[in-house]
Protein backbone atom coordinates (compact mmCIF):
# COMPACT_ATOMS: atom_id res chain seq x y z
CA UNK A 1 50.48 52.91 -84.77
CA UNK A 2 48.89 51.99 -81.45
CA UNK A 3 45.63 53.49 -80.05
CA UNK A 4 45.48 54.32 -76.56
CA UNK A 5 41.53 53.72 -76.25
CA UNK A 6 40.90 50.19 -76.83
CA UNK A 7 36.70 51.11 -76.41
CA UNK A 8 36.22 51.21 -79.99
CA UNK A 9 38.12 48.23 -81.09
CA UNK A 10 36.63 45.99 -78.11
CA UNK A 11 33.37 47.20 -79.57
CA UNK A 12 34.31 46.00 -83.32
CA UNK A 13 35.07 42.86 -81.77
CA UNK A 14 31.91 42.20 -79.99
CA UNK A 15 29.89 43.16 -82.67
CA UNK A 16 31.47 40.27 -85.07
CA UNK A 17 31.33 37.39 -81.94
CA UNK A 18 28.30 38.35 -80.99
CA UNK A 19 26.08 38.23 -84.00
CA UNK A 20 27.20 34.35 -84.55
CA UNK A 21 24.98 31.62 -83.04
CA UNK A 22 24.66 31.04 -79.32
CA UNK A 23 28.05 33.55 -78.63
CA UNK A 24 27.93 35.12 -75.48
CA UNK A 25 30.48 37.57 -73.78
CA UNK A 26 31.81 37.30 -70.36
CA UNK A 27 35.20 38.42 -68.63
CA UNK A 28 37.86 35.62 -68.35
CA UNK A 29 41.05 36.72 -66.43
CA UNK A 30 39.94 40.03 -66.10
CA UNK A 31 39.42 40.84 -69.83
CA UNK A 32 35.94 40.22 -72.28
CA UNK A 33 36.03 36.88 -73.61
CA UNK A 34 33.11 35.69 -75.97
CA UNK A 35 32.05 31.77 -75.72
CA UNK A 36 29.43 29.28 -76.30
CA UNK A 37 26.85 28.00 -73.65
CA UNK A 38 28.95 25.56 -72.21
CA UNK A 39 31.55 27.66 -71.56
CA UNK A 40 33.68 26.97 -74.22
CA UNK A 41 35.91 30.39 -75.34
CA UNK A 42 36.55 30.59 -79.50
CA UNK A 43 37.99 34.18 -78.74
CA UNK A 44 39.80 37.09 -75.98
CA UNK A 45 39.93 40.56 -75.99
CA UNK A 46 43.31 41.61 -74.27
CA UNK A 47 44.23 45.25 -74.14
CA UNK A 48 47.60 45.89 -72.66
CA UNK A 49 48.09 42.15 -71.04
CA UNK A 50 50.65 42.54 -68.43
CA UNK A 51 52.07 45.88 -70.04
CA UNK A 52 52.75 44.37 -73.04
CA UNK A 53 51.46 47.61 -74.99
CA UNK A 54 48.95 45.46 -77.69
CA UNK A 55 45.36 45.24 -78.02
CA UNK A 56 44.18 41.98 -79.75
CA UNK A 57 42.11 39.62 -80.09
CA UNK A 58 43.18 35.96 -79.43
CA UNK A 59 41.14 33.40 -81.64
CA UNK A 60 41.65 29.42 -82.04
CA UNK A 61 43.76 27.76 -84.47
CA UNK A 62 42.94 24.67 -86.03
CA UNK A 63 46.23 23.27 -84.86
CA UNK A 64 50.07 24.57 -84.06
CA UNK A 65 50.22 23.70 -88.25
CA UNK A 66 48.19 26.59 -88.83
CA UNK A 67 49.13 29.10 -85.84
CA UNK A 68 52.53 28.94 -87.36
CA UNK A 69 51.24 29.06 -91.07
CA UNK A 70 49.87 32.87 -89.78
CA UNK A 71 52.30 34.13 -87.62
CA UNK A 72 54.81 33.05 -91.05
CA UNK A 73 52.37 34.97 -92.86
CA UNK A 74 52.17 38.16 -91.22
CA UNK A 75 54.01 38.76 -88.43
CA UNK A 76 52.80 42.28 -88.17
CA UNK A 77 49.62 41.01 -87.63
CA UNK A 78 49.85 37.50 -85.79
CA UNK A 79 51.93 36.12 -82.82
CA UNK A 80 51.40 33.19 -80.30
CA UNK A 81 50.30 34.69 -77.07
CA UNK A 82 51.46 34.58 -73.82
CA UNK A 83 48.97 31.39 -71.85
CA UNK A 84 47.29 30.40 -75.03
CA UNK A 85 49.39 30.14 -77.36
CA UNK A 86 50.90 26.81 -76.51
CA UNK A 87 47.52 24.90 -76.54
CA UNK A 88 47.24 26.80 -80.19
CA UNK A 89 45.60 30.19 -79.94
CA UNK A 90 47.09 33.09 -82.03
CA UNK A 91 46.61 36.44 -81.84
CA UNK A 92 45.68 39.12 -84.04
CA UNK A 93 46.93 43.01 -83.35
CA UNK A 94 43.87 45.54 -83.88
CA UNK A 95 45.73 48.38 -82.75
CA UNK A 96 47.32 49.14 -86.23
CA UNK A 97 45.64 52.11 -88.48
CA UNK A 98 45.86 48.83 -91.42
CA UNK A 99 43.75 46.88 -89.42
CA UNK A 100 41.46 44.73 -92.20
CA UNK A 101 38.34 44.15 -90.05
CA UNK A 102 36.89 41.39 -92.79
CA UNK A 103 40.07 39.07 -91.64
CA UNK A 104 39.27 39.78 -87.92
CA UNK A 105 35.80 38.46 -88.53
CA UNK A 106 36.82 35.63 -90.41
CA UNK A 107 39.46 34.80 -87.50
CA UNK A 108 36.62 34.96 -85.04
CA UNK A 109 33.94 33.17 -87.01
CA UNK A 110 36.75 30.09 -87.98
CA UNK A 111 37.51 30.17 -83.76
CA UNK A 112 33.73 29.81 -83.55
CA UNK A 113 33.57 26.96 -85.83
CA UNK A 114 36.04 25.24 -84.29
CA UNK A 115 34.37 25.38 -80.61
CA UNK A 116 30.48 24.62 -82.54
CA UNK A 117 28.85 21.27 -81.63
CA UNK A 118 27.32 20.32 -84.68
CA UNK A 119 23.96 21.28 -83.98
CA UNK A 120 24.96 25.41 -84.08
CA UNK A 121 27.42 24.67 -87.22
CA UNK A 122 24.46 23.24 -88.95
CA UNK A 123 22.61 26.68 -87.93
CA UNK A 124 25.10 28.00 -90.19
CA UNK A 125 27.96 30.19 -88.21
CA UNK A 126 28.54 32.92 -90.83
């Protein structure tokens, strides 16, 4: 089941980047993205990319190994994006009534990690 107001899911979404260290939100494209101070992205919010009907949120993968591991996993919840996807972003539906928010975070905070100079990993991400 889709939602038609993606306000309350974009707001989940910042609320998990945003509490990790040094995040920061600015639009990308035309939709929120949430990045470190160097401009680096670790994840997207996309709400009905190019009528494509989803809202999700597009978070790093450690490499294509894992974006497929995911999408194998649950395909109900993961696919390879349109733009990102080939340089190894995935992303995650949120427009589902199942949606398990703990994953999301995880996602994000993992995306984070991978983006981190060492300096904010050793700050502890999560």
């Amino acid at each position: 089941m889709t939602t038609t107001d993606p306000a309350p899911l974009l707001q989940k979404v910042r609320e998990i980047a945003l509490t990790l260290p040094a995040a920061m939100e600015r639009p990308s494209h035309g939709s929120p993205g949430f990045h470190l101070e160097k401009g680096k992205f670790f994840a997207y919010f996309w709400h009905d990319h190019h009528g494509d009907g989803e809202t999700v949120v597009i978070v790093k993968a450690a490499d294509s190994d894992e974006q497929a591991m995911l999408i194998e996993m649950d395909p109900d919840c993961y696919f390879r994006p349109a733009y990102l996807g080939p340089s190894g972003w995935v992303a995650m539906r949120l427009d589902r009534t199942d949606t398990d928010w703990d994953r999301v975070g995880d996602r994000i905070a993992r995306s984070w990690e991978l983006v981190a100079p060492r300096r904010l990993l050793e700050m502890g991400g999560r």
